[in-house]
Protein backbone atom coordinates (compact mmCIF):
# COMPACT_ATOMS: atom_id res chain seq x y z
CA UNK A 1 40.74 199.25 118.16
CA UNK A 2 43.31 196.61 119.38
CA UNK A 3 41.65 193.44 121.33
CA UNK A 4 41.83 193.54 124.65
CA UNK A 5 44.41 191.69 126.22
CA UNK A 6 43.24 189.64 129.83
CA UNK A 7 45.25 191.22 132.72
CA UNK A 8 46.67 187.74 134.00
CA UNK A 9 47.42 184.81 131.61
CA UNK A 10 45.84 181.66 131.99
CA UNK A 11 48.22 179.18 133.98
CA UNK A 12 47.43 175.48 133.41
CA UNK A 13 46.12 173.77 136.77
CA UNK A 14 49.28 171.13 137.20
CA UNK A 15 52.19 171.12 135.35
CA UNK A 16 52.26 168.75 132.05
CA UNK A 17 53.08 165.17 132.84
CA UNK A 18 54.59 162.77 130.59
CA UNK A 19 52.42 160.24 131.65
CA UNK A 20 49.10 161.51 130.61
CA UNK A 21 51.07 161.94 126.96
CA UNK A 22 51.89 158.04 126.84
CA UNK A 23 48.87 156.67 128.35
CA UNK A 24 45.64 157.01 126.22
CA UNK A 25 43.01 157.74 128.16
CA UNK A 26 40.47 155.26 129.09
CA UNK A 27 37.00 154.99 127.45
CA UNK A 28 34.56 157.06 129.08
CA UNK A 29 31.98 154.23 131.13
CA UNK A 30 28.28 154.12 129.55
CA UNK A 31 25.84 156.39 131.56
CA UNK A 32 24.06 154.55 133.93
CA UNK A 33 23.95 150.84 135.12
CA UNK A 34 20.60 148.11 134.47
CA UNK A 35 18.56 147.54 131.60
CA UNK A 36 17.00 149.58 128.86
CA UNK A 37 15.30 148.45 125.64
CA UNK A 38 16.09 149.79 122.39
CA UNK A 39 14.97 148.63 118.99
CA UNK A 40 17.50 147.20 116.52
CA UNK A 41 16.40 149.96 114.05
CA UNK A 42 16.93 152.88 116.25
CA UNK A 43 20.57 154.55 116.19
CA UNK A 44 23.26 152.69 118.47
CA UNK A 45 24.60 155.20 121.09
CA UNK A 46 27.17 155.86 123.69
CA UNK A 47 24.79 155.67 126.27
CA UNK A 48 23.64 151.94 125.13
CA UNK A 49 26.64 150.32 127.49
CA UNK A 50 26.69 146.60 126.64
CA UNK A 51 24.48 145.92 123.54
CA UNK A 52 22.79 142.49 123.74
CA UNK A 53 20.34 141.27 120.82
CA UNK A 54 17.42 139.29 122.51
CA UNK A 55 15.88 138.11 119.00
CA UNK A 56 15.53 134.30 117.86
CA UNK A 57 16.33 136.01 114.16
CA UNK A 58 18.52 138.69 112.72
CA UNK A 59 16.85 141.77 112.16
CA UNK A 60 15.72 141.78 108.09
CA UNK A 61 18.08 144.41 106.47
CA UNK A 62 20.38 145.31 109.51
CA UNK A 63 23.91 145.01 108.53
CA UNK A 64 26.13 144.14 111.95
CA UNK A 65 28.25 147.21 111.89
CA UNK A 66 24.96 149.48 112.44
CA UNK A 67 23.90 146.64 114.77
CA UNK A 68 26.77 147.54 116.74
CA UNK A 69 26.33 144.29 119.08
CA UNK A 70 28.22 143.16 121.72
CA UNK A 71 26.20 139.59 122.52
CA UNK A 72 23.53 137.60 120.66
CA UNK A 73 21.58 136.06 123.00
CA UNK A 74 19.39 133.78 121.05
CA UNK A 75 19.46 131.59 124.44
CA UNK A 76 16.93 134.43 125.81
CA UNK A 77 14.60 134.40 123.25
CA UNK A 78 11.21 132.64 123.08
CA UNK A 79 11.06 129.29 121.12
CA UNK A 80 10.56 128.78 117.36
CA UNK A 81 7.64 126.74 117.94
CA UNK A 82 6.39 129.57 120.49
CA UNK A 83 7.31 132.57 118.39
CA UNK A 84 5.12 131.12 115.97
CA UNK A 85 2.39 130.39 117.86
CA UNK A 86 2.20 134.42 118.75
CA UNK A 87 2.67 135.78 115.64
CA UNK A 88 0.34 133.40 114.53
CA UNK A 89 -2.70 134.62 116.83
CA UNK A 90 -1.62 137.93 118.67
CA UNK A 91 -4.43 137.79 120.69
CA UNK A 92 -3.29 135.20 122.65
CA UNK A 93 -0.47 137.44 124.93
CA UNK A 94 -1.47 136.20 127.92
CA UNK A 95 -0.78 132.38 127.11
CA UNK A 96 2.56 133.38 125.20
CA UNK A 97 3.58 135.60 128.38
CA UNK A 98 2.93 132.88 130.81
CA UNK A 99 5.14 129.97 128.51
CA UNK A 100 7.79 132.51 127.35
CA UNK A 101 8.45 132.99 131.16
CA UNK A 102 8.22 129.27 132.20
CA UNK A 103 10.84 129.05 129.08
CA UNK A 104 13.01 131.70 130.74
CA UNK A 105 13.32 130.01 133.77
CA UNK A 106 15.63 126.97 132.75
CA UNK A 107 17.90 129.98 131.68
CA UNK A 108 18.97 130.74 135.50
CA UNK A 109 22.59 130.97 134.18
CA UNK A 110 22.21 133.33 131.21
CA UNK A 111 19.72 135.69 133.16
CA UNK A 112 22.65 135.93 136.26
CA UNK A 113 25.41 136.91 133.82
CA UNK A 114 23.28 139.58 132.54
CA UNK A 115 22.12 140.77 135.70
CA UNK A 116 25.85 140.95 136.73
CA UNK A 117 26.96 142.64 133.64
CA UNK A 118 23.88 145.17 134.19
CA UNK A 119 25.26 145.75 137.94
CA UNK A 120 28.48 147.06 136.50
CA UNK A 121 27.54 148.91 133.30
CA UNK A 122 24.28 150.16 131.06
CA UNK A 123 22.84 146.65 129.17
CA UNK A 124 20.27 147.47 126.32
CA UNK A 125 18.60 144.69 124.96
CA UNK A 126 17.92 145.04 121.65
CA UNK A 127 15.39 143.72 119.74
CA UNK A 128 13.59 143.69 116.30
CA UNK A 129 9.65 144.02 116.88
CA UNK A 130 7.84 146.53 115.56
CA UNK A 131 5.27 146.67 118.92
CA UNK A 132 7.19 148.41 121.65
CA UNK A 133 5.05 147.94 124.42
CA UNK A 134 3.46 144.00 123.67
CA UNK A 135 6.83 142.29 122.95
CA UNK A 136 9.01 139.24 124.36
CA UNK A 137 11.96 142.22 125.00
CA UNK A 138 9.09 143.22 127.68
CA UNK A 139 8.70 140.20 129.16
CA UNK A 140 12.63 139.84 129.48
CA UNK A 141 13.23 142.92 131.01
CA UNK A 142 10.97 142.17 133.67
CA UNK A 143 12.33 138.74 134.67
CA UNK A 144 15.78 140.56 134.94
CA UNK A 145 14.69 142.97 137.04
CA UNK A 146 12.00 141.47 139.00
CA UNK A 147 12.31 137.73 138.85
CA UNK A 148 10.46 135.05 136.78
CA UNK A 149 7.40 134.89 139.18
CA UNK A 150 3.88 136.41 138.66
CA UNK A 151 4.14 139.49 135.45
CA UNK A 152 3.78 142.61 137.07
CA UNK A 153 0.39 144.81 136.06
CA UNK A 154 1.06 147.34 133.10
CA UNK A 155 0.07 150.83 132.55
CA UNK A 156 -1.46 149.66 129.28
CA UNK A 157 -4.69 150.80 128.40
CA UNK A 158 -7.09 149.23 127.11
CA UNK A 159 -4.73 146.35 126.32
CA UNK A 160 -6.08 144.61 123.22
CA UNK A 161 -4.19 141.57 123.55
CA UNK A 162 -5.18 140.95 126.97
């Protein structure tokens, strides 16, 4: 039995144009604007936008092209002297919390561009930490989005670190 044929032939919508067959096309925008978190590990994705690494140090075995980074901002990132300090005694959040955001605000310049960027286009800050909920990343996010002033409560329950 011979296919069935449609009764009218599809018609393209516009005629061609010459144009569209110099020009490339633009690249699609990344979905959304503001900020996201992703881990370093995780796969790098269409979605991420602007790709920003917030760690002091390079993520141990991460080459750059699966990085797929657009910034470093080591500017962003706790201290030495204060990442060491918290890994040294995790139990002490609260304390590291409190410095790491008086050390974020003499970075008024670096926090604006990134708050302009993220006004404009998806930023995910990417970071390295194997703790996804108690991390500096955390504690940037919020002072881009809400300001360096007082932390903001957490739906974290019974917080060990607190």
């Amino acid at each position: 039995m011979p296919a069935k044929r449609p009764k009218h032939p599809r018609s393209p919508a516009s005629p061609p144009c010459l144009a569209h067959e110099i020009e490339s096309a633009p690249p699609a925008p990344p979905a959304g604007r503001g900020f996201v978190l992703k881990r370093a590990y995780d796969p790098a994705g269409p979605a991420d936008g602007y790709r920003v690494l917030v760690d002091r140090l390079w993520p141990r075995g991460l080459s750059k092209a699966r990085a797929r980074l657009d910034a470093w901002a080591r500017e962003l990132t706790p201290s030495d002297a204060l990442r060491r300090a918290f890994h040294a005694d995790r139990s002490r959040w609260s304390e590291f919390e409190r410095r790491y955001r008086g050390e974020l605000g003499a970075q008024r310049e670096a926090l604006e561009a990134l708050r302009r960027r993220a006004r404009r286009q998806r930023v995910t800050l990417v970071y390295a930490a194997r703790e996804a909920t108690l991390n500096h990343a955390m504690i940037l996010l919020d002072v881009l989005t809400h300001g360096p002033g007082r932390p903001r409560p957490r739906a974290v329950p019974d917080d060990p670190l607190a």
